[in-house]
N, C-alpha and C. Protein backbone atom coordinates (compact mmCIF):
# COMPACT_ATOMS: atom_id res chain seq x y z
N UNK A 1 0.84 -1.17 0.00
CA UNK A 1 0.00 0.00 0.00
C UNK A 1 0.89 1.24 0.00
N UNK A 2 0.91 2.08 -1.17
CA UNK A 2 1.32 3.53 -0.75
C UNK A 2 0.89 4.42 0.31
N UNK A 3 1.69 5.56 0.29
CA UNK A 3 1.27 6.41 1.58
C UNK A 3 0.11 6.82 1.17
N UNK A 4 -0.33 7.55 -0.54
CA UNK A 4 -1.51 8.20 -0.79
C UNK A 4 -2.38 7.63 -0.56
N UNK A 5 -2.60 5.77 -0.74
CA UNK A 5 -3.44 4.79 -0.47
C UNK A 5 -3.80 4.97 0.83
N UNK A 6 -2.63 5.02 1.71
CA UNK A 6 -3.27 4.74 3.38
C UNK A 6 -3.48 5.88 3.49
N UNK A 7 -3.29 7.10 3.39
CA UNK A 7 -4.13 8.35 3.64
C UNK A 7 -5.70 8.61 3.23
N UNK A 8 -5.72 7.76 2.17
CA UNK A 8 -7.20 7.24 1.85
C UNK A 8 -8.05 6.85 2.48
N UNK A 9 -7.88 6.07 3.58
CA UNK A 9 -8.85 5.69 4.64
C UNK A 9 -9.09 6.41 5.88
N UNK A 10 -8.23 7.51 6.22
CA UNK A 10 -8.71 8.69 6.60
C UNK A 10 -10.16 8.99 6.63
N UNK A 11 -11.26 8.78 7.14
CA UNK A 11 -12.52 9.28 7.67
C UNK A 11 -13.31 7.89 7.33
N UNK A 12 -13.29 7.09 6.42
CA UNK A 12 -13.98 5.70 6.13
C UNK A 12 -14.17 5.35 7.32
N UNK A 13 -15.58 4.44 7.03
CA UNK A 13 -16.16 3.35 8.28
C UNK A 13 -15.90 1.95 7.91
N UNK A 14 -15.42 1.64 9.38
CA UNK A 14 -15.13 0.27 9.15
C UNK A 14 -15.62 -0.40 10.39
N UNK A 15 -15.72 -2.08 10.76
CA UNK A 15 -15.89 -2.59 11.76
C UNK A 15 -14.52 -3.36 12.15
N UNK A 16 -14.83 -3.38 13.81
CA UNK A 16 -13.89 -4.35 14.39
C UNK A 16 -14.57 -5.50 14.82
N UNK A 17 -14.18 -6.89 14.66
CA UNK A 17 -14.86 -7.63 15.33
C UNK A 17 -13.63 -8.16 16.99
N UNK A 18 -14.95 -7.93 18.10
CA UNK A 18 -14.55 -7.53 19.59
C UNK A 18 -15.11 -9.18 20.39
N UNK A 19 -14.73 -10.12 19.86
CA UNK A 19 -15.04 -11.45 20.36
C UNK A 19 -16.88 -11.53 20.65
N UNK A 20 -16.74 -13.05 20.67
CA UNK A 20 -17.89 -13.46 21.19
C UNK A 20 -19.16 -12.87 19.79
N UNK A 21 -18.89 -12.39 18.67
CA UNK A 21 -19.92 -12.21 17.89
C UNK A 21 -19.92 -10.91 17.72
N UNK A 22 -19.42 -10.01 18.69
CA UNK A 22 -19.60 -8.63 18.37
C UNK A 22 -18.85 -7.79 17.39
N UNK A 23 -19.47 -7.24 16.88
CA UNK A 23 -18.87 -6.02 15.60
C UNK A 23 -19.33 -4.49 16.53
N UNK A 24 -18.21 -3.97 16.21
CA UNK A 24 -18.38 -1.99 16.56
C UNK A 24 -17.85 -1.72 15.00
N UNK A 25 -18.55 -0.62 15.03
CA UNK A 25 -18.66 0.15 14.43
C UNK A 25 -17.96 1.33 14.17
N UNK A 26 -16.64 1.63 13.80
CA UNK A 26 -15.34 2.93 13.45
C UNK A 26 -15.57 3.77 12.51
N UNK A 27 -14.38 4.38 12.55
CA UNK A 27 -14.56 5.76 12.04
C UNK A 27 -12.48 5.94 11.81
N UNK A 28 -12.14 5.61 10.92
CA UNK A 28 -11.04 5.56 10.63
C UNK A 28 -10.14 7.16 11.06
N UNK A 29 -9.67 7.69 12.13
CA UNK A 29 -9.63 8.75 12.20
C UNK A 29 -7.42 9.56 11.67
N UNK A 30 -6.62 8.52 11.73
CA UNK A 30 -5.53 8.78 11.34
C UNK A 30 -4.80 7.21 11.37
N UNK A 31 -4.00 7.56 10.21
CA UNK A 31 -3.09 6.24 9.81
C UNK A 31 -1.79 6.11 10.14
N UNK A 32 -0.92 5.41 10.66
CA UNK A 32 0.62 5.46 10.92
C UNK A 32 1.25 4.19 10.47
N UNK A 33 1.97 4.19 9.61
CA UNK A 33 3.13 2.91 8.89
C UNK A 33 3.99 2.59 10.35
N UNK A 34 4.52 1.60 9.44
CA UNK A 34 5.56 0.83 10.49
C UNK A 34 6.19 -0.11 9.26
N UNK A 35 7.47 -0.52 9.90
CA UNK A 35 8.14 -1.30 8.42
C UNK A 35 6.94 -2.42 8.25
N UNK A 36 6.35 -3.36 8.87
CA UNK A 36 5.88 -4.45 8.47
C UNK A 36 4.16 -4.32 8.44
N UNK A 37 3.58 -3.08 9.09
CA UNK A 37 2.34 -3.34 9.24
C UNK A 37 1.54 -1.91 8.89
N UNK A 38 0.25 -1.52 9.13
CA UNK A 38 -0.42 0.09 9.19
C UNK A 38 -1.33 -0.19 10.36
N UNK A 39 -1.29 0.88 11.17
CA UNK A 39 -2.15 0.52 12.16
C UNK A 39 -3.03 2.59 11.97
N UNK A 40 -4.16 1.88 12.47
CA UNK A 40 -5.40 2.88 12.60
C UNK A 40 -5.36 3.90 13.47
N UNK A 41 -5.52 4.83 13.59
CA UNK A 41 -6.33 5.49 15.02
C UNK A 41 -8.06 5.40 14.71
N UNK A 42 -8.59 4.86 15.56
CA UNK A 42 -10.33 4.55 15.20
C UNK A 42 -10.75 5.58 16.16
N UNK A 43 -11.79 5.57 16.09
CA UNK A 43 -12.99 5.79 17.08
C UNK A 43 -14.23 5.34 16.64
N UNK A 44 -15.10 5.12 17.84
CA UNK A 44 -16.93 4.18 17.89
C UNK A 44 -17.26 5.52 17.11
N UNK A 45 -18.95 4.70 16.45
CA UNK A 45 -19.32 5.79 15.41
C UNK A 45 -20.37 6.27 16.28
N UNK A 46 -20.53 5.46 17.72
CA UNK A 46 -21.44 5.80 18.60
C UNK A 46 -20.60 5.71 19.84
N UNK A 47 -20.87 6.81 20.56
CA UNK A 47 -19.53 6.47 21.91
C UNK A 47 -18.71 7.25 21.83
N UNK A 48 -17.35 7.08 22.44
CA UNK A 48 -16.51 8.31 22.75
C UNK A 48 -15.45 7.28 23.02
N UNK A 49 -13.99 7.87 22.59
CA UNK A 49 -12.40 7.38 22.84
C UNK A 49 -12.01 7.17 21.40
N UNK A 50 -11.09 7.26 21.63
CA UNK A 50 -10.02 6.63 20.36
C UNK A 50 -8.65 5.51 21.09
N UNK A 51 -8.65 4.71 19.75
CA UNK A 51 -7.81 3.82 20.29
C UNK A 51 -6.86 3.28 18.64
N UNK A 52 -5.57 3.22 19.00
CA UNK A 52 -4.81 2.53 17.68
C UNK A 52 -4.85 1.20 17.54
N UNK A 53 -5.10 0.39 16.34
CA UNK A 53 -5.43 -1.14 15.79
C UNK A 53 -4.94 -1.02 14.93
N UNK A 54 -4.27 -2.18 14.48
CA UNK A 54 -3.37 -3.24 13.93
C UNK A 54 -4.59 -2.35 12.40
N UNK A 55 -4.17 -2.11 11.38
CA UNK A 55 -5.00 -2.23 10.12
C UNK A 55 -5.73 -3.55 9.73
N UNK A 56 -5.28 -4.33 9.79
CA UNK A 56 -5.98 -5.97 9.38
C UNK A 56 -6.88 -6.10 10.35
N UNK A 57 -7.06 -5.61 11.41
CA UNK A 57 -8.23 -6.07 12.72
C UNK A 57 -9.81 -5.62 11.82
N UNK A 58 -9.33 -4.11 11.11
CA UNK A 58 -10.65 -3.22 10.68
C UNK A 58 -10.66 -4.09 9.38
N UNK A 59 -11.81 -4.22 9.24
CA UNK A 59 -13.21 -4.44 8.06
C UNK A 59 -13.68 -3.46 7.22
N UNK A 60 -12.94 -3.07 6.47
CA UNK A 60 -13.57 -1.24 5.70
C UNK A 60 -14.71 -1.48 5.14
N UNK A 61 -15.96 -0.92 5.40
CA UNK A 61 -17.31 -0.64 4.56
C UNK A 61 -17.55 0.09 3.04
């Protein structure tokens, strides 16, 4: 993935699945590389916090 690519998902909704069956619902809010991986900054599209995930965890809509 290029950088322009991962800057692309910048505001997109996506889900996490959170065990046991559950899906939430994100809000892709900033992207950060790493040599081997991209990880997210999310936040709930209902709710409050932000938290950074692995890119492969999110499900893009």
């Amino acid at each position: 993935m290029r950088l322009t690519d991962e800057q692309k998902m910048v505001g997109r909704e996506g889900l996490i699945f959170w065990g046991n069956g559950l899906e939430v619902s994100v809000i892709i809010r900033d992207v950060r590389t790493k040599p081997e991986t991209v990880d997210y900054l999310i936040e709930p599209t209902a709710g409050k916090g932000k938290a950074w995930i692995e890119g492969k965890q999110v499900s893009i809509l």
